[in-house]
N, C-alpha and C. Protein backbone atom coordinates (compact mmCIF):
# COMPACT_ATOMS: atom_id res chain seq x y z
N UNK A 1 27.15 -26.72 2.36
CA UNK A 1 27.72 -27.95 1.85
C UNK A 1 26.63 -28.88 1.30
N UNK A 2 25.63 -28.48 2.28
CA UNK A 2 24.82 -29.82 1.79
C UNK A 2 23.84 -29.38 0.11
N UNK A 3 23.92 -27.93 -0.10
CA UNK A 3 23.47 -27.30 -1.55
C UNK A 3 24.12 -27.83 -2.89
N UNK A 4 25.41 -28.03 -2.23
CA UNK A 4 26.90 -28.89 -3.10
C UNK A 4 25.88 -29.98 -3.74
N UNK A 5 25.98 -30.51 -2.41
CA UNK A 5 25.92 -32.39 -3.04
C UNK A 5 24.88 -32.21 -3.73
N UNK A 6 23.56 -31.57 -3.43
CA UNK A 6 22.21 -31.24 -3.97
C UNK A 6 22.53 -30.95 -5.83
N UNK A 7 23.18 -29.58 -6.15
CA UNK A 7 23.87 -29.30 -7.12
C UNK A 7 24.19 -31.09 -7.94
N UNK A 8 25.21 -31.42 -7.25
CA UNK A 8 25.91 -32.61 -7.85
C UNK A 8 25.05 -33.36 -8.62
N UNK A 9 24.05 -34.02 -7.39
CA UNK A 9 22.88 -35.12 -7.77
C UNK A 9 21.98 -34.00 -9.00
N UNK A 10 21.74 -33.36 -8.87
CA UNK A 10 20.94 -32.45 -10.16
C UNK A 10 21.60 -32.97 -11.27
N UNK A 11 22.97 -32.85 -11.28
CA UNK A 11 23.52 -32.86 -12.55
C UNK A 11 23.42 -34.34 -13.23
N UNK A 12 23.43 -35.02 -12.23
CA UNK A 12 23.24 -36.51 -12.81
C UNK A 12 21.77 -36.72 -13.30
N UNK A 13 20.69 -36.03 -12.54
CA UNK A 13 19.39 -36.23 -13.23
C UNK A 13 19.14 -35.72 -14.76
N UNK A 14 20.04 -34.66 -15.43
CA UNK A 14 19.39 -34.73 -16.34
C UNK A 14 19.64 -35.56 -17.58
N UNK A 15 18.50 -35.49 -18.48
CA UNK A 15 17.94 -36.44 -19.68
C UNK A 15 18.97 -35.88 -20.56
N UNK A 16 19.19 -36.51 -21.73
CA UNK A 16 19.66 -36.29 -22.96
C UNK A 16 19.69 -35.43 -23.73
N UNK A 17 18.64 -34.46 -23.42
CA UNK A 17 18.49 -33.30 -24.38
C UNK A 17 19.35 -32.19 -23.71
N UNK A 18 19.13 -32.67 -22.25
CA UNK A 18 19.71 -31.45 -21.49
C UNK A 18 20.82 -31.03 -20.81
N UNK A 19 21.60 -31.90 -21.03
CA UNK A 19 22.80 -32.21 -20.77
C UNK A 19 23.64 -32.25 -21.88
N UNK A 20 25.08 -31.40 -21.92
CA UNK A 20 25.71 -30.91 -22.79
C UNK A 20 26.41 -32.12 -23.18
N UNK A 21 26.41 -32.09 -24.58
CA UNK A 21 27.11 -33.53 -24.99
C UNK A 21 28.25 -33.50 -24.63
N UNK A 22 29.33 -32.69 -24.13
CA UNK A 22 30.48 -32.55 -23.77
C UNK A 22 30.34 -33.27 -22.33
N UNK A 23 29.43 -33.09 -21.31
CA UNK A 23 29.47 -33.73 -20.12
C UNK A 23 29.27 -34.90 -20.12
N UNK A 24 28.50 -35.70 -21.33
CA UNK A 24 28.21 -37.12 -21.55
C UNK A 24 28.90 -37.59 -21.66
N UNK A 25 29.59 -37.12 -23.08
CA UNK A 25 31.27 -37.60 -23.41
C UNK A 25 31.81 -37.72 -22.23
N UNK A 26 32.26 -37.12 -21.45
CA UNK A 26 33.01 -36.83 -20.58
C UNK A 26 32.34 -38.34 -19.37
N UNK A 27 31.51 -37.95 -18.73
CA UNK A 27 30.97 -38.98 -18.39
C UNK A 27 31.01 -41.02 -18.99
N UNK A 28 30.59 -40.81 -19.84
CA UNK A 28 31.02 -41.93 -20.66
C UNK A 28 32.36 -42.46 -21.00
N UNK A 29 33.62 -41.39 -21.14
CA UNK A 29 35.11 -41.68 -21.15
C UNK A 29 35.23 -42.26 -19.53
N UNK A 30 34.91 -41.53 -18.33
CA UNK A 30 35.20 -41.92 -17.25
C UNK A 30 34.63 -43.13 -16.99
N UNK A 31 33.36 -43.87 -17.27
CA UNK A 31 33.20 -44.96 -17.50
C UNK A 31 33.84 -46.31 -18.01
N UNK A 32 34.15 -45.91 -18.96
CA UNK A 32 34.84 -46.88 -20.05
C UNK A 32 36.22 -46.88 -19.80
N UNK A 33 36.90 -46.02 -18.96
CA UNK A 33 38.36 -46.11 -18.32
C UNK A 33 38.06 -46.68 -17.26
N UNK A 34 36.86 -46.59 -16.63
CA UNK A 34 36.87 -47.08 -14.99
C UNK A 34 36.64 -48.91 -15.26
N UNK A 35 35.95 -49.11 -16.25
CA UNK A 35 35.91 -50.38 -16.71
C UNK A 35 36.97 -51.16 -17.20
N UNK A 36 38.00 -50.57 -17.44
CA UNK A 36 39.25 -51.27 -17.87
C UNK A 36 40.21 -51.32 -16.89
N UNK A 37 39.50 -50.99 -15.80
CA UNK A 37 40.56 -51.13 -14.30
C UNK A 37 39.72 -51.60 -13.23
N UNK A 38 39.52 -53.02 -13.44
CA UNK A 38 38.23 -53.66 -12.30
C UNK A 38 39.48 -53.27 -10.74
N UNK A 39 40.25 -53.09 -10.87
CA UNK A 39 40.84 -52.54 -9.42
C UNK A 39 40.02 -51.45 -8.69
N UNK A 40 39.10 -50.79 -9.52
CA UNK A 40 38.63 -49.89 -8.74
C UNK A 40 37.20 -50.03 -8.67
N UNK A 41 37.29 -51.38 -8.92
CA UNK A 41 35.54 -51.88 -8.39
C UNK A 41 35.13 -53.08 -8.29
N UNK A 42 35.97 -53.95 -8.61
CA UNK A 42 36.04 -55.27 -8.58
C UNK A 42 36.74 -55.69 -6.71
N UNK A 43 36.05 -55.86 -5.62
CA UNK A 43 36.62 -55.87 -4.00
C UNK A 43 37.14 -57.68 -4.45
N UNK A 44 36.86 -58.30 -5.18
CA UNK A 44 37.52 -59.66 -4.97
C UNK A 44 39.02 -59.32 -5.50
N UNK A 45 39.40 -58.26 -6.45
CA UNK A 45 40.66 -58.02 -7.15
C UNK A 45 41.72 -58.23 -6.12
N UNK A 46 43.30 -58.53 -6.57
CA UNK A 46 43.99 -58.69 -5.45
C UNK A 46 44.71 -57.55 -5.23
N UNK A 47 44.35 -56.56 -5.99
CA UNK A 47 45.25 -55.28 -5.54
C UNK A 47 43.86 -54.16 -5.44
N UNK A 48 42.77 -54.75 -4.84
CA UNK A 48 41.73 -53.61 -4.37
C UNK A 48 42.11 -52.86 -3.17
N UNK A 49 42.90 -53.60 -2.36
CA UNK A 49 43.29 -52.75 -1.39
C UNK A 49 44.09 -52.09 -1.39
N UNK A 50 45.24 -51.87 -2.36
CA UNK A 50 45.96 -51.10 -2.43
C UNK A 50 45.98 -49.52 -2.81
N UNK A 51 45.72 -48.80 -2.21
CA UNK A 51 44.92 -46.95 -2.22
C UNK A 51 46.11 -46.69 -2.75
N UNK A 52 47.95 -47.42 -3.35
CA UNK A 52 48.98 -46.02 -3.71
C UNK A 52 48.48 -46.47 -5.31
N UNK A 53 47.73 -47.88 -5.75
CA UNK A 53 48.18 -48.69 -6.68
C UNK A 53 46.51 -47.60 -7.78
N UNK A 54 45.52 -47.35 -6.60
CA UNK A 54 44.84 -47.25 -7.04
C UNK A 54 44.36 -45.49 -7.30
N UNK A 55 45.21 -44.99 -6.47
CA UNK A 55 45.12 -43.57 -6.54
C UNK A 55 45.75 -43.30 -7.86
N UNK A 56 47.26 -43.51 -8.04
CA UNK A 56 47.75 -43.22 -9.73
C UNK A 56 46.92 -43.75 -10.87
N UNK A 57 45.81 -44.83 -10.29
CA UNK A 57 45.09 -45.55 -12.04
C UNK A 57 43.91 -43.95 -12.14
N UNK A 58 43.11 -43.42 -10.55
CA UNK A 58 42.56 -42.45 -10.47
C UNK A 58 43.49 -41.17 -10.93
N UNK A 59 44.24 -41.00 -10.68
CA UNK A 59 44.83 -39.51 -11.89
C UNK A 59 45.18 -39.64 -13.24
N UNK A 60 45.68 -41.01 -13.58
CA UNK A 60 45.89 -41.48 -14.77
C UNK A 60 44.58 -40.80 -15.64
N UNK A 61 43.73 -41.78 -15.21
CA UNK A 61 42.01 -41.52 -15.64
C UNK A 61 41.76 -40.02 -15.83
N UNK A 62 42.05 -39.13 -14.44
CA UNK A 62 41.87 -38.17 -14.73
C UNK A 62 42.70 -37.52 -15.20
N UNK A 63 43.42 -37.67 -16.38
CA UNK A 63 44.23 -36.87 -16.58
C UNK A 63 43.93 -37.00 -18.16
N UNK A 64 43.28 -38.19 -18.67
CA UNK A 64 43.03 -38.49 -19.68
C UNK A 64 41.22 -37.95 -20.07
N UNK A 65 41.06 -37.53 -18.95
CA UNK A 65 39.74 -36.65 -19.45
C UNK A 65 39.62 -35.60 -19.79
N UNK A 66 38.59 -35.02 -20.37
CA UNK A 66 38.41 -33.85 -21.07
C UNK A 66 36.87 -32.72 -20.24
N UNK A 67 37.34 -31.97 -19.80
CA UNK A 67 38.59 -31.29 -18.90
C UNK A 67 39.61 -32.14 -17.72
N UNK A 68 40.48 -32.20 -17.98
CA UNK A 68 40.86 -33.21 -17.05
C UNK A 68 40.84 -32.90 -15.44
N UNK A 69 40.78 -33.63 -14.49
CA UNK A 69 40.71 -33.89 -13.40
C UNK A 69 41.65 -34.90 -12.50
N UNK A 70 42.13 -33.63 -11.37
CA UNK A 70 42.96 -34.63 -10.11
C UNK A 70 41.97 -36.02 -9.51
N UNK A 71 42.98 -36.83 -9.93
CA UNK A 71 42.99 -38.18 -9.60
C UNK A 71 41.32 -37.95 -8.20
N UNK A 72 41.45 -37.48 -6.92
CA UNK A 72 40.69 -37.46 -5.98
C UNK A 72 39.27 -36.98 -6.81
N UNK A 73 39.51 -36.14 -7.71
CA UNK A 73 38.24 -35.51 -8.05
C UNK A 73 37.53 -36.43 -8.76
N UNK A 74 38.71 -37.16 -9.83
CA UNK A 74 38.08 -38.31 -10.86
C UNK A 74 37.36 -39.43 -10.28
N UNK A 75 37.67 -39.97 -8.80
CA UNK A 75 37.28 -40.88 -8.37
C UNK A 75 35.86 -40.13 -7.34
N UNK A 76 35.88 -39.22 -7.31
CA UNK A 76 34.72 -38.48 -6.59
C UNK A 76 33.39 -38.74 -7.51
N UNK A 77 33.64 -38.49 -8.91
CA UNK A 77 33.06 -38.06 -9.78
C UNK A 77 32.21 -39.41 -9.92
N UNK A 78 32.50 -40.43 -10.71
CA UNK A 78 32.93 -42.09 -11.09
C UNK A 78 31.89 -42.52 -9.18
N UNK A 79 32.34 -42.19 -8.20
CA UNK A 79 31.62 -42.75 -6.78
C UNK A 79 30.05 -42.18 -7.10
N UNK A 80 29.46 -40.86 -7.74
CA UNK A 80 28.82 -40.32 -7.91
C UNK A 80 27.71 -40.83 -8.70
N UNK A 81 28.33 -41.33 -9.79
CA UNK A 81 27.66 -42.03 -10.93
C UNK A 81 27.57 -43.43 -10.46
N UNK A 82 28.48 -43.60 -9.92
CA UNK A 82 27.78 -45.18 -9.16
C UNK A 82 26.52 -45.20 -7.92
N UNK A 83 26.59 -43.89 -7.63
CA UNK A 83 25.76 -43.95 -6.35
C UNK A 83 24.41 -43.70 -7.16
N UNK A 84 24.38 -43.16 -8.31
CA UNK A 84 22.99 -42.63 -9.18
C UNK A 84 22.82 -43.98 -9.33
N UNK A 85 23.52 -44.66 -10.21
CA UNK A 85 23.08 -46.03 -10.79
C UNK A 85 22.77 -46.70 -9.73
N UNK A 86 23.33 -46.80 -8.20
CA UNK A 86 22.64 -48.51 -7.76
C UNK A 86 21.42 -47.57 -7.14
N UNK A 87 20.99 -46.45 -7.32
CA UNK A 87 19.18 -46.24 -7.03
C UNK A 87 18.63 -46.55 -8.17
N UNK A 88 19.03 -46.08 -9.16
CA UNK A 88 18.36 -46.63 -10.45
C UNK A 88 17.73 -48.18 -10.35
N UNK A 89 18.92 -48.83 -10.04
CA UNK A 89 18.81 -50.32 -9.71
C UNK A 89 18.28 -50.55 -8.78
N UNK A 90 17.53 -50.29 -8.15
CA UNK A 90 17.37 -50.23 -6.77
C UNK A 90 15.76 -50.14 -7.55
N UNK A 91 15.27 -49.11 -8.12
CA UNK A 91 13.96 -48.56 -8.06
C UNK A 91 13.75 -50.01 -8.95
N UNK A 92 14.35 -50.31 -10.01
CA UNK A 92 13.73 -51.24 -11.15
C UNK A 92 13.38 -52.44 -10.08
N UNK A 93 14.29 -53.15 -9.07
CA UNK A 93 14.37 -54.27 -8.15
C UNK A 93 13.14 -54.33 -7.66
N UNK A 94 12.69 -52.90 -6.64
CA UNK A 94 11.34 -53.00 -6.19
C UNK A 94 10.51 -52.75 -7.16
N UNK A 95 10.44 -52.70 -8.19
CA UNK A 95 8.91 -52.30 -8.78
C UNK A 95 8.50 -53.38 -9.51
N UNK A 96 9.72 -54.64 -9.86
CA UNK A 96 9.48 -55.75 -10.36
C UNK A 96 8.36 -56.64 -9.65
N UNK A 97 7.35 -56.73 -10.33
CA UNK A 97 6.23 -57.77 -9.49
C UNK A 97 6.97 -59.38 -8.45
N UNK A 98 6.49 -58.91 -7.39
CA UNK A 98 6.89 -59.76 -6.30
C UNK A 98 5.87 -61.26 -6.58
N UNK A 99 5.82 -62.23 -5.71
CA UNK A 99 4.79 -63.42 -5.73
C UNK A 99 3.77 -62.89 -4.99
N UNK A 100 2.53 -63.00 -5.47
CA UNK A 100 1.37 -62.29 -4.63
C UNK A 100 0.68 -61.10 -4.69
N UNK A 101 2.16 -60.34 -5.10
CA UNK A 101 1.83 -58.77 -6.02
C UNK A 101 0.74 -58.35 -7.00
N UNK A 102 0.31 -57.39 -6.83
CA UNK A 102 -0.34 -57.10 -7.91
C UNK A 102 0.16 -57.36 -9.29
N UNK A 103 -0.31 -57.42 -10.56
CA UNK A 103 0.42 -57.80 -11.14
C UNK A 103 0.88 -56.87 -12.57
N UNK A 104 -0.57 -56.42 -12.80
CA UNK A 104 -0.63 -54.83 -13.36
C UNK A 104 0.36 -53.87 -12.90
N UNK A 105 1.02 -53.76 -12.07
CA UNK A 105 1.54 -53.03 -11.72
C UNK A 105 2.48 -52.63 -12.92
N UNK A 106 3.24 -52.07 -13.52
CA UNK A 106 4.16 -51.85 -14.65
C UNK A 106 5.73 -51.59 -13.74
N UNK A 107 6.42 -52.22 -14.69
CA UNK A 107 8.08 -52.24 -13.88
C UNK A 107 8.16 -50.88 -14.48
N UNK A 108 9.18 -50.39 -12.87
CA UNK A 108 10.04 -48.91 -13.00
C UNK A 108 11.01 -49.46 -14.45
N UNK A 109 11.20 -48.22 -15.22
CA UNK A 109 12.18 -48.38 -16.71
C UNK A 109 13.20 -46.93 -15.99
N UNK A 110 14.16 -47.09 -15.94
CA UNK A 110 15.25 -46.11 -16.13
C UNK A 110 15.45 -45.29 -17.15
N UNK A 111 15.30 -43.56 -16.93
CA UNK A 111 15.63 -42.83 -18.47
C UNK A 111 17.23 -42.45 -18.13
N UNK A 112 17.56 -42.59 -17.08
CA UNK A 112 18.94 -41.75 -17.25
C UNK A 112 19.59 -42.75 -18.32
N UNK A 113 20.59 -41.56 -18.82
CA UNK A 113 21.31 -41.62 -20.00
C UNK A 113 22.56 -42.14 -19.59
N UNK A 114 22.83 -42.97 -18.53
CA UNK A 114 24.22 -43.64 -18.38
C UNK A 114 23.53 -44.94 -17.88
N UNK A 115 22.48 -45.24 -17.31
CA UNK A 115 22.25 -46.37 -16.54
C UNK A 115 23.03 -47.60 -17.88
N UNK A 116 22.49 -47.32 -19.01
CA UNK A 116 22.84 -49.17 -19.36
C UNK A 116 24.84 -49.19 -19.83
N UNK A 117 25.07 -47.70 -19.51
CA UNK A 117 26.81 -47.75 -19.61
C UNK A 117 27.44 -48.20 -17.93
N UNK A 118 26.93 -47.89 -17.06
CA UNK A 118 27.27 -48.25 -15.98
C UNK A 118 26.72 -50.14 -15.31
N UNK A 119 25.86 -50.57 -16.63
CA UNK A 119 25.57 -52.27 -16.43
C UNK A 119 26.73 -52.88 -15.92
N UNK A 120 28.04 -52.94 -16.12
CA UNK A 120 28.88 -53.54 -16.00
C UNK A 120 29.71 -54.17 -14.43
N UNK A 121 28.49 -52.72 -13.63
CA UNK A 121 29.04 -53.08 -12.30
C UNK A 121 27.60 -53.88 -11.66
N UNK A 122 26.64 -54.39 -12.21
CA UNK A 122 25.73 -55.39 -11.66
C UNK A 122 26.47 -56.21 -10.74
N UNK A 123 27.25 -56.92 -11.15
CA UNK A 123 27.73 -58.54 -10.56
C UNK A 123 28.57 -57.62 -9.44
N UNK A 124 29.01 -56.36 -9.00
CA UNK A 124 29.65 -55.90 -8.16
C UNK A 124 29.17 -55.42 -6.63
N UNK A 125 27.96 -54.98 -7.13
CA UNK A 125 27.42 -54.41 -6.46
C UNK A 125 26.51 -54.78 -5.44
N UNK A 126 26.82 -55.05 -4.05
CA UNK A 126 25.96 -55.67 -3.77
C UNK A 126 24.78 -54.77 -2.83
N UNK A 127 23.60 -55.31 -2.83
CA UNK A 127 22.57 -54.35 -2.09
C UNK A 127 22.94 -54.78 -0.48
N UNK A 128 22.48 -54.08 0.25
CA UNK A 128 22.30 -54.06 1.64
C UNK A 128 21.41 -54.70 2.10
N UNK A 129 21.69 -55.76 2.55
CA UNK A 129 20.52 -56.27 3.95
C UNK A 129 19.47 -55.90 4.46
């Protein structure tokens, strides 16, 4: 199981060249649908809690993708790409020169090829304590 998830995260690492434009697309549609339904990422929304309201917007989604995907899988997928992006975000946060810091230091830059499509969940996301 744990080769799975390994597999998974691979697939999100690669760059642009290497990754089939069909998975980008694909990637990028699930984006841009997941963005037009802050229900499924927006926790201030008033129907975030609702799992019957939010499971049908998740098959909807997946059903409108190419290859399409059961609702559970679509939202598997979409949790995946969010979990890549807030390390992304995560690495740029620490490498930004602190007060006192060296200063040379050069900020971490992000190459993955979804980070600035997944910007939208900044104000959502909050880091951990």
């Amino acid at each position: 199981m744990e080769d799975f998830g390994k597999d998974l995260e691979e697939d999100l690492e690669v760059t642009e060249s290497e990754a089939s434009e069909a998975q980008i697309v694909t990637w990028r549609t699930l984006i841009d649908l997941v963005r037009e339904n802050p229900i499924l990422y927006e926790k201030q929304h008033k129907s975030y809690n609702k799992k019957s309201d939010k499971y049908l917007i998740w098959t909807h989604i997946g059903a409108l993708l190419i290859p399409p995907m059961i609702g559970p899988a679509t939202e598997k997928e979409f949790y995946r790409l969010r979990q890549k992006f807030g390390k992304e975000r995560r690495k740029i946060l620490q490498s930004q020169a602190r007060s006192g810091a060296g200063g040379n230091d050069t900020a971490y830059k992000s190459n993955w090829i979804l980070y600035n499509d997944l910007m939208f969940l900044v104000d959502y996301i909050q880091p951990r304590q």
